[in-house]
N, C-alpha and C. Protein backbone atom coordinates (compact mmCIF):
# COMPACT_ATOMS: atom_id res chain seq x y z
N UNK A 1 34.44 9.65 25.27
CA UNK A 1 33.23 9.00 25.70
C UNK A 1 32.05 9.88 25.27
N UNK A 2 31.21 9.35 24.36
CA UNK A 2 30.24 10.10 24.59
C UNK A 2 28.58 10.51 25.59
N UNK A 3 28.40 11.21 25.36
CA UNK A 3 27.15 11.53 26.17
C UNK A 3 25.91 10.96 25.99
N UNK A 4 25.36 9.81 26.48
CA UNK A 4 24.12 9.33 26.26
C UNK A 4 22.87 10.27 26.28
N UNK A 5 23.08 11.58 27.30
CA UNK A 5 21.99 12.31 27.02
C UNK A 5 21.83 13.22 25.97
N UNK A 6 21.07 13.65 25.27
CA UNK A 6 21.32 13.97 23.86
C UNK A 6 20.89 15.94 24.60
N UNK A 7 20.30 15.93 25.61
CA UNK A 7 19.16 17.31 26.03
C UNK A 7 21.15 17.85 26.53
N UNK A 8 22.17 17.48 26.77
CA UNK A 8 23.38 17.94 27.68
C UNK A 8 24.80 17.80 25.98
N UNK A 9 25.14 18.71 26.31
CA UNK A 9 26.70 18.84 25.16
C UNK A 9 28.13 19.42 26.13
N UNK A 10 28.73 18.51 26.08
CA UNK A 10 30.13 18.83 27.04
C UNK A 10 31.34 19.49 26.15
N UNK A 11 31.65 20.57 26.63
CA UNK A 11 32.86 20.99 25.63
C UNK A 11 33.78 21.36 26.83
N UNK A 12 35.14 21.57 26.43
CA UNK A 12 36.46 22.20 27.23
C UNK A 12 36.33 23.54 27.00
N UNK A 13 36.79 24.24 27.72
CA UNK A 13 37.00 25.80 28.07
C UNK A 13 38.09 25.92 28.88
N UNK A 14 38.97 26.76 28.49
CA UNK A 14 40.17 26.66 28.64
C UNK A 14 40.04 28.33 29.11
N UNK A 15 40.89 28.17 30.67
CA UNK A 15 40.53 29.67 30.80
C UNK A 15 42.13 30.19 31.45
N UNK A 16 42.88 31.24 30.92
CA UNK A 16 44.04 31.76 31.34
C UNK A 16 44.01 32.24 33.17
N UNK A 17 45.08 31.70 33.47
CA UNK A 17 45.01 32.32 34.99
C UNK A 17 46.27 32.90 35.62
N UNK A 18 46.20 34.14 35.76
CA UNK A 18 47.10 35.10 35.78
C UNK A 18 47.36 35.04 37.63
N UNK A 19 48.95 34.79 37.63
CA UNK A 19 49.52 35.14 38.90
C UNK A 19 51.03 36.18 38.84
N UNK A 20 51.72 36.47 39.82
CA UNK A 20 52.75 37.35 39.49
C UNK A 20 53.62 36.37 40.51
N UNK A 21 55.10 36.28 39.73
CA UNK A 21 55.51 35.59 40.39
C UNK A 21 56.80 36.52 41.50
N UNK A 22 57.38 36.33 41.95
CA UNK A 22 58.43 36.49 43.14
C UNK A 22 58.70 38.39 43.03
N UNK A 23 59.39 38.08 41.31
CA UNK A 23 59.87 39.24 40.73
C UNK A 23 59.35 40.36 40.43
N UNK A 24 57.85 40.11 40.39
CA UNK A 24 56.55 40.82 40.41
C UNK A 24 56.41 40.62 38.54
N UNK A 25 56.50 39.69 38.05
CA UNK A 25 56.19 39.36 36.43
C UNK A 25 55.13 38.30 36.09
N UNK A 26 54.27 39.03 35.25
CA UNK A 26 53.22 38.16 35.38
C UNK A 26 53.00 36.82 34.71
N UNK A 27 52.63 35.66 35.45
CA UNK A 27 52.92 34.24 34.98
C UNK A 27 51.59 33.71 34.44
N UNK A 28 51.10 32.97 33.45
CA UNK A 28 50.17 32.73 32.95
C UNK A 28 49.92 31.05 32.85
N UNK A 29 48.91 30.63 33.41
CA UNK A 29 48.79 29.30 33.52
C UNK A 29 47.43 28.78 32.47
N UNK A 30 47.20 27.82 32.49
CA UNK A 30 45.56 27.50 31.44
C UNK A 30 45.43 25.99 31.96
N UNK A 31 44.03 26.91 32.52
CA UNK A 31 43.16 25.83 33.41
C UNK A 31 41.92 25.64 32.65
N UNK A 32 41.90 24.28 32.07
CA UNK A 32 40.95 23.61 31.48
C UNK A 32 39.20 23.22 32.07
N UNK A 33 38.62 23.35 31.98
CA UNK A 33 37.41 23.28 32.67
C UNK A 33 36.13 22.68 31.65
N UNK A 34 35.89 21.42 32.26
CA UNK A 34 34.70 21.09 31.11
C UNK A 34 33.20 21.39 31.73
N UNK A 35 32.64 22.19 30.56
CA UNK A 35 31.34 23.07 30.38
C UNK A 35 30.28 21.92 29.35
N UNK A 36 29.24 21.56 30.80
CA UNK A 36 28.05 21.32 30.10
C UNK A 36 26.66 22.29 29.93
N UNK A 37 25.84 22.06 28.57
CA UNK A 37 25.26 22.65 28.33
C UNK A 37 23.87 22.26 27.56
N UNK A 38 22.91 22.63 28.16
CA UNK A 38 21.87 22.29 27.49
C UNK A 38 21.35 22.23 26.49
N UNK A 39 20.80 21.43 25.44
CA UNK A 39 20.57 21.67 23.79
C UNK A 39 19.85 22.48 23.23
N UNK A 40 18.92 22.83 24.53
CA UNK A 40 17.88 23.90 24.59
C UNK A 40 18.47 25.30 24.57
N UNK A 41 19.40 25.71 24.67
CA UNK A 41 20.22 26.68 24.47
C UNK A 41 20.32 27.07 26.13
N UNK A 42 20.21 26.92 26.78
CA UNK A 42 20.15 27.48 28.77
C UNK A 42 22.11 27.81 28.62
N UNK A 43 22.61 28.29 29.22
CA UNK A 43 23.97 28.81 29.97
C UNK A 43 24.72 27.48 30.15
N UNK A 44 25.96 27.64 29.76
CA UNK A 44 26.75 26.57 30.55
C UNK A 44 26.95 26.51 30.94
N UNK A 45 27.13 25.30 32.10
CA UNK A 45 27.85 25.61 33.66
C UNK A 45 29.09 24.01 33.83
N UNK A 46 29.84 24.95 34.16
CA UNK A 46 30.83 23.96 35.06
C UNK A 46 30.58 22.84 35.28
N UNK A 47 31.72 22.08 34.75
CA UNK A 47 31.02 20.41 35.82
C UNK A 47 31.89 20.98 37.35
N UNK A 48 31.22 20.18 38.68
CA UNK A 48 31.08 20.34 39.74
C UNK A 48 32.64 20.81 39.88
N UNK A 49 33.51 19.47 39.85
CA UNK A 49 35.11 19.44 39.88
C UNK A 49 35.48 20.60 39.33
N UNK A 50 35.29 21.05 38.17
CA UNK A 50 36.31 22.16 37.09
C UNK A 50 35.78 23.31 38.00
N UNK A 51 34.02 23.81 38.08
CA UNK A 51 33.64 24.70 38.93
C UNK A 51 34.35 24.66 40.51
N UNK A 52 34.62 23.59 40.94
CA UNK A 52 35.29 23.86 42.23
C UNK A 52 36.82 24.33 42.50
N UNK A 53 37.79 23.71 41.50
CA UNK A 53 39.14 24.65 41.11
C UNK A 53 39.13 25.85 40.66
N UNK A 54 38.00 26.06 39.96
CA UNK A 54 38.16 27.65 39.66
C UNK A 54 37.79 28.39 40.81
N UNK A 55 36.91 28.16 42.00
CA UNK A 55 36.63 28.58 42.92
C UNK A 55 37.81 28.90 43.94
N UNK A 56 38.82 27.71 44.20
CA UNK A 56 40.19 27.60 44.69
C UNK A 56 41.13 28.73 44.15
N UNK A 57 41.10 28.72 42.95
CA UNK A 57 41.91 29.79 42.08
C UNK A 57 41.72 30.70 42.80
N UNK A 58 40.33 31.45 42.76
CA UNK A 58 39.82 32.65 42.55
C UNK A 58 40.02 33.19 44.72
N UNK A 59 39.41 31.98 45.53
CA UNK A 59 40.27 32.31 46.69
C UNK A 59 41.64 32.70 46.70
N UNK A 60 42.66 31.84 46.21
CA UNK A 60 43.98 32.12 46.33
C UNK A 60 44.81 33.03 45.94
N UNK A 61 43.89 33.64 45.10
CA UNK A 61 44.09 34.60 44.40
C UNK A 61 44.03 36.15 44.96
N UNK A 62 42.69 36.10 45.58
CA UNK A 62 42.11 37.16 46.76
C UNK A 62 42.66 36.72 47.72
N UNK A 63 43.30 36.05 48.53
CA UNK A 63 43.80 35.57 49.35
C UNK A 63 45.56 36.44 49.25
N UNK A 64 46.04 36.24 48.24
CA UNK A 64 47.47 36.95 48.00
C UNK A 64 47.35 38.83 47.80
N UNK A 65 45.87 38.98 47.39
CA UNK A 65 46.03 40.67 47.09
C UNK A 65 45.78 41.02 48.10
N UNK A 66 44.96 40.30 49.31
CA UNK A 66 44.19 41.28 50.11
C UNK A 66 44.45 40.39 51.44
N UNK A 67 43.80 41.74 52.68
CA UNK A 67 44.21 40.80 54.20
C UNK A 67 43.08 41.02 54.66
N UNK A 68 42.36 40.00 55.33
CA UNK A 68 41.74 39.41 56.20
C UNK A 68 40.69 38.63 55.48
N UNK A 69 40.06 37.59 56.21
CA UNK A 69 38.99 36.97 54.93
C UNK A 69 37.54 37.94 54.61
N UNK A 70 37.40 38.70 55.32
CA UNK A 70 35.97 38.94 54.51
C UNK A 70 36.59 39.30 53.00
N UNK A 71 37.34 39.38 52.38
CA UNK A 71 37.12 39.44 51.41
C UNK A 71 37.07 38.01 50.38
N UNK A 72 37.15 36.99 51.26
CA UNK A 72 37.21 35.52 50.90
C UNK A 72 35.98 34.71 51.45
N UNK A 73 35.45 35.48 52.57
CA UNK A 73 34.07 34.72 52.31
C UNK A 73 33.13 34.35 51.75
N UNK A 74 32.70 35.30 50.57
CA UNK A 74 32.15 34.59 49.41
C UNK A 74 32.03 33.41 48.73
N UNK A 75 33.75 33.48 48.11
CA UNK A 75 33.90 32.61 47.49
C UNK A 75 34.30 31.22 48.41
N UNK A 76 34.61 30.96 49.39
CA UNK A 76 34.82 30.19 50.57
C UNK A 76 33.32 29.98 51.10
N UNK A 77 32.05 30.04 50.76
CA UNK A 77 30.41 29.88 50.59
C UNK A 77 30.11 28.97 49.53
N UNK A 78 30.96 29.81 48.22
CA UNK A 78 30.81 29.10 46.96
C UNK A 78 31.46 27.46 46.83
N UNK A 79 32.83 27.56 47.18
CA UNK A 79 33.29 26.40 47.63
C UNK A 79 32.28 25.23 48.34
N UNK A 80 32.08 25.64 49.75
CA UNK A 80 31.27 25.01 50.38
C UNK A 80 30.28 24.26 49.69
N UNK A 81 29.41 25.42 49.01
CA UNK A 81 27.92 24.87 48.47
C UNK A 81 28.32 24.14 46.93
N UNK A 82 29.17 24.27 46.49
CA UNK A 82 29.48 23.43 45.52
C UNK A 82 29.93 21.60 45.75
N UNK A 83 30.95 21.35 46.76
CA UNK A 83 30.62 20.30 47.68
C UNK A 83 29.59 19.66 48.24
N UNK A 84 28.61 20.82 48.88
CA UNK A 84 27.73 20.41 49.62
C UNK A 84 26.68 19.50 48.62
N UNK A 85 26.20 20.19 47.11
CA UNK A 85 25.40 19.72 46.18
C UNK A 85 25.91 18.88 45.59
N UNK A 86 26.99 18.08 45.69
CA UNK A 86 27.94 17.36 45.07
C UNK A 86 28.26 15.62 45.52
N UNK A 87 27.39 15.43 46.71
CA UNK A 87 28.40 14.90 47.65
C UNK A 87 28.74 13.36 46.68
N UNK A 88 28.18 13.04 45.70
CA UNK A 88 28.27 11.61 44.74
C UNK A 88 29.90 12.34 44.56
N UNK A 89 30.60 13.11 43.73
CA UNK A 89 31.87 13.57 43.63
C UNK A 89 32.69 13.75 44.87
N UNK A 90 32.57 13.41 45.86
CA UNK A 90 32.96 13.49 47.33
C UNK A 90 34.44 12.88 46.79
N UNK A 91 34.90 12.07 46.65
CA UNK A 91 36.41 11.07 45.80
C UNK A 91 37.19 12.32 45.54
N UNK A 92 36.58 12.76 44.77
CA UNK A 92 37.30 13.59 43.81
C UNK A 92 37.57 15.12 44.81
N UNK A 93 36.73 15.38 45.51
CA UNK A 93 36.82 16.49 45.94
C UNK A 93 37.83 16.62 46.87
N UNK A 94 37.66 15.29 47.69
CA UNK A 94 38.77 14.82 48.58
C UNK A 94 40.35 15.09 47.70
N UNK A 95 40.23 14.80 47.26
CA UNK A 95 41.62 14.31 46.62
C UNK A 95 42.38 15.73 46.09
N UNK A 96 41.04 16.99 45.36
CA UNK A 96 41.24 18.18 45.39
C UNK A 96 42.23 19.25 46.36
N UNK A 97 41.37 18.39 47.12
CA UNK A 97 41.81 19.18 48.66
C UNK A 97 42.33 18.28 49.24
N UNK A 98 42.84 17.72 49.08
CA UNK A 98 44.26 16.71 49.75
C UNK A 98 45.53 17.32 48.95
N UNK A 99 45.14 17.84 48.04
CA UNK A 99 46.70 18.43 46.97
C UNK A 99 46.94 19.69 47.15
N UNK A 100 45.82 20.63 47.30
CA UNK A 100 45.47 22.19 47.83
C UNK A 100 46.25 21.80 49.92
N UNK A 101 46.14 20.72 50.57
CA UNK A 101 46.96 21.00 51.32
C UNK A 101 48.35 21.01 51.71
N UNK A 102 48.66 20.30 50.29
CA UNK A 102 50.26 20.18 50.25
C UNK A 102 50.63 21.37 49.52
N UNK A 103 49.95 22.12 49.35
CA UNK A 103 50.38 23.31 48.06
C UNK A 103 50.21 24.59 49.16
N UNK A 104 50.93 24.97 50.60
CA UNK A 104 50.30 25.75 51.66
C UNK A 104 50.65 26.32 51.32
N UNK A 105 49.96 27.77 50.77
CA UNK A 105 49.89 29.45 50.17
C UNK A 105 48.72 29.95 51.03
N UNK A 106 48.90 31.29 50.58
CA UNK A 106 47.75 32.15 51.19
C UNK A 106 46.40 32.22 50.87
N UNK A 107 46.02 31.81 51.95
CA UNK A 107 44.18 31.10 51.45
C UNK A 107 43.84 29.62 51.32
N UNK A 108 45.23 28.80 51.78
CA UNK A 108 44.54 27.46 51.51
C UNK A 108 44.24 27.00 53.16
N UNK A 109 44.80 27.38 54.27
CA UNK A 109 43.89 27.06 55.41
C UNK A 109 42.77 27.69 55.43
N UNK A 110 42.24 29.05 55.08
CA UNK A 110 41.16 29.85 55.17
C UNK A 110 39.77 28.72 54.78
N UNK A 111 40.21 28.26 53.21
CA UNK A 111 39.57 27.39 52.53
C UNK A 111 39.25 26.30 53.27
N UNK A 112 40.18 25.22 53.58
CA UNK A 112 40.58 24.02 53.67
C UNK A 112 39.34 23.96 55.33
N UNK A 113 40.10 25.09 56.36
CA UNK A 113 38.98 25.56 57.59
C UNK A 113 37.64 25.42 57.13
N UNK A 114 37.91 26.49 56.71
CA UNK A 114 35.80 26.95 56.43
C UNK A 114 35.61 25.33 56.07
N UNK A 115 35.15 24.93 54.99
CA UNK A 115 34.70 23.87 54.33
C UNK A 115 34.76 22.68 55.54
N UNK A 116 36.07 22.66 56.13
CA UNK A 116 36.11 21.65 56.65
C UNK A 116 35.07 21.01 57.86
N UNK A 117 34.91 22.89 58.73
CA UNK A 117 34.20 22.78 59.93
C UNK A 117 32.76 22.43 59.81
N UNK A 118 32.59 22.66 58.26
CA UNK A 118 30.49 22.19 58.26
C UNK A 118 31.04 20.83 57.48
N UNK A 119 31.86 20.21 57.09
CA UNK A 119 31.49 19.35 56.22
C UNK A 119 32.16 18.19 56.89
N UNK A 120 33.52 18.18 57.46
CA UNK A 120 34.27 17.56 58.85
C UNK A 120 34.63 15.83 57.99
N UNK A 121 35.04 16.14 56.95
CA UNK A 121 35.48 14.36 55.74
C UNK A 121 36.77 13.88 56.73
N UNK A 122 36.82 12.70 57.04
CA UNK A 122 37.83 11.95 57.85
C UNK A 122 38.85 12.35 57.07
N UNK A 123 38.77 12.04 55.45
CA UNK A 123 39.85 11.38 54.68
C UNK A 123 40.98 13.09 54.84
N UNK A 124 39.82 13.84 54.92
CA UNK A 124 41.01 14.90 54.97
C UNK A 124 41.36 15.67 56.10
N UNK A 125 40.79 15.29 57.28
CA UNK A 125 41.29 15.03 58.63
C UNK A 125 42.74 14.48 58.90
N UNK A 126 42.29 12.67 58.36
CA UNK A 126 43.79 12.24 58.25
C UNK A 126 44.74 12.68 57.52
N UNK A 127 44.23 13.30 56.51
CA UNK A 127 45.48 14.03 55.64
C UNK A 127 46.31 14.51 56.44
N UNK A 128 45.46 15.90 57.15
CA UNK A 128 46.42 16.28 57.83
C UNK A 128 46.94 16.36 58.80
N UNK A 129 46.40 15.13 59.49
CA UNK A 129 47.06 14.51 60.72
C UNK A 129 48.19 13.89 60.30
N UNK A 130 48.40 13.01 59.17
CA UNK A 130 49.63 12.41 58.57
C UNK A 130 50.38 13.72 58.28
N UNK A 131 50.15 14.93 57.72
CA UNK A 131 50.99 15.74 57.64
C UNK A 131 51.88 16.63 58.40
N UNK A 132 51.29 16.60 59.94
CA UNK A 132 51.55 16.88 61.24
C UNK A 132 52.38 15.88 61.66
N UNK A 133 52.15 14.46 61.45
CA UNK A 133 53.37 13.75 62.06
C UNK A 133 54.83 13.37 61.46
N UNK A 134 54.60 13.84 60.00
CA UNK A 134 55.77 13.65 59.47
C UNK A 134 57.08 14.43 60.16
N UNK A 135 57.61 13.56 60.44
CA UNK A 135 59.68 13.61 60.84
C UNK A 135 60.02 15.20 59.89
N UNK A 136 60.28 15.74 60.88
CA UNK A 136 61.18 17.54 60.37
C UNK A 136 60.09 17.89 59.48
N UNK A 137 59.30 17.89 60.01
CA UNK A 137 58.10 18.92 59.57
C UNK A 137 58.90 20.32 59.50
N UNK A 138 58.74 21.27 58.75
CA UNK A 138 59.21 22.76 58.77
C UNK A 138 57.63 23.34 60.42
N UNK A 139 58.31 23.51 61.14
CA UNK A 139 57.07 24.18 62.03
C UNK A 139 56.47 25.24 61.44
N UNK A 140 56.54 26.03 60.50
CA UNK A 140 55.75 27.19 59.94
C UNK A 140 54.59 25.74 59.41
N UNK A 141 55.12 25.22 58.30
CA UNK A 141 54.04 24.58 58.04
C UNK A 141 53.21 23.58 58.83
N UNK A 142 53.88 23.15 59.97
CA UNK A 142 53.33 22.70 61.17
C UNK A 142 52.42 23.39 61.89
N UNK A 143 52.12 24.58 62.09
CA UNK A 143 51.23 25.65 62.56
C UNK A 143 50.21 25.85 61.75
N UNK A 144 50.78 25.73 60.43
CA UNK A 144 49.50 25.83 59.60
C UNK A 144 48.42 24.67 59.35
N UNK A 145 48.89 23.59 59.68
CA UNK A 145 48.35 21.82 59.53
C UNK A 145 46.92 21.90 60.52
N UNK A 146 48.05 22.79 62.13
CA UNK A 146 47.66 22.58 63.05
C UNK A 146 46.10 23.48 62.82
N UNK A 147 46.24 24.48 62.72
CA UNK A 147 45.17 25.55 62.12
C UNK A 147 43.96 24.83 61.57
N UNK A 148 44.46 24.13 60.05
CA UNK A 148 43.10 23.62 59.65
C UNK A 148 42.65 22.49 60.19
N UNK A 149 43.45 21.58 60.86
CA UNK A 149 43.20 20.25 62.06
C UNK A 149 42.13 21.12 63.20
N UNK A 150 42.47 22.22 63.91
CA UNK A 150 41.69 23.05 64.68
C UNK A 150 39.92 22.69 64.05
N UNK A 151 39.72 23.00 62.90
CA UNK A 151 38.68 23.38 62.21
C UNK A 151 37.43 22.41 62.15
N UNK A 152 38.04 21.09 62.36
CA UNK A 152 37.14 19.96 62.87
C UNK A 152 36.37 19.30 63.95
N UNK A 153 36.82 20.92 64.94
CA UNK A 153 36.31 20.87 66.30
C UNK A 153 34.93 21.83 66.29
N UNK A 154 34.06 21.43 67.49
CA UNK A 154 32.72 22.37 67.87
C UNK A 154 33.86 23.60 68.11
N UNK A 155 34.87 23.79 68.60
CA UNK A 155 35.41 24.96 69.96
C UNK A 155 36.37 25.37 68.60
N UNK A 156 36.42 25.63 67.07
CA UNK A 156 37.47 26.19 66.35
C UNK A 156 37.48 27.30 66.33
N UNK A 157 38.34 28.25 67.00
CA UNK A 157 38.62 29.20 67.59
C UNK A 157 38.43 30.52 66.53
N UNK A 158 38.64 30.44 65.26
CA UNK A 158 38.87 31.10 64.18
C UNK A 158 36.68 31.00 63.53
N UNK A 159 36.07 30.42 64.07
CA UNK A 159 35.04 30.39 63.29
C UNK A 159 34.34 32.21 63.38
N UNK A 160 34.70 32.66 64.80
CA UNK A 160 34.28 33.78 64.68
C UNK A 160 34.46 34.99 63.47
N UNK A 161 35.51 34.45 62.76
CA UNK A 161 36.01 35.59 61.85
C UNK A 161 34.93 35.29 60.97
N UNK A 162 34.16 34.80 60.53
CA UNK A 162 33.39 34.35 59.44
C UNK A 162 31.59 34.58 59.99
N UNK A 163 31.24 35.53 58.85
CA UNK A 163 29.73 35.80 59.38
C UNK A 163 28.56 34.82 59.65
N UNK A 164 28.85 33.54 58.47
CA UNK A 164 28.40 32.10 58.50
C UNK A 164 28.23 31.16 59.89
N UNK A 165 29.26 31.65 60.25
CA UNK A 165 29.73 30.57 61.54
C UNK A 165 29.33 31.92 62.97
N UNK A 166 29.47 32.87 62.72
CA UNK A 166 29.73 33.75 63.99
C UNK A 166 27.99 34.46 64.55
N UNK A 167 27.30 33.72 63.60
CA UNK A 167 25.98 34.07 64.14
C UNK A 167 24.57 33.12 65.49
């Protein structure tokens, strides 16, 4: 498809993303990201979506090296305000984070919380209310459902850990 605006040029950027897997060997993935850019020569930036998975990455990532979130609040800000300026992509974002909750690793309630408690989207409320009632739930991952379900309340118990919320 092309671009009716002639001032914007969209290209792919393809960026390697390094995890270690079980064995401690490092696994290499390539996450595609389309970069628009001004004709005027200005910086390219992310479209909203590609900028918001790389944001996910880059939590989950800090999320597996390190313990406790301040070292994830940042980018769990970045998240946020990328949504927040976004909300026409709201579909898509949903759907982001409807797949980031079936994928439960370290850092995706941290995420899934934060975002959820200022921004509070039904669709992913019910997500994980449907994911809580499913028949032989594993209870580890049942605790964790329960966690980011918590997050949609005034009283979410966990907001204190976060400088955003704890002021």
């Amino acid at each position: 498809m092309r671009n009716l605006n002639p001032a914007y040029r969209t290209t792919l950027r393809t960026n390697p993303i390094y995890t270690l897997d079980a064995r401690g060997r490092i696994q290499i993935e390539m996450d595609s990201v389309w970069m628009e850019s001004m004709s005027d020569g200005n910086l390219p930036v992310a479209h909203p979506v590609s900028e918001f998975r790389l944001i996910i990455q880059e939590v989950l990532h800090t999320a597996e090296a390190t313990c406790g979130v301040e070292d994830l609040e940042r980018d769990l800000e970045r998240a946020l305000a990328v949504l927040q300026r976004n909300p026409d992509l709201r579909p898509q974002f949903e759907t982001e984070l409807t797949t980031l909750i079936d994928s439960i690793r370290e850092g995706v309630v941290e995420l899934v919380s934060f975002v959820m408690y200022e921004l509070r989207w039904p669709v992913i409320e019910e997500a994980i209310r449907s994911r809580i009632s499913e028949p032989r739930r594993n209870v580890s991952d049942l605790r964790l459902y329960e966690a980011m379900l918590e997050a949609f309340s005034d009283s979410w118990r966990d907001r204190d850990l976060y400088r955003k919320f704890s002021q």
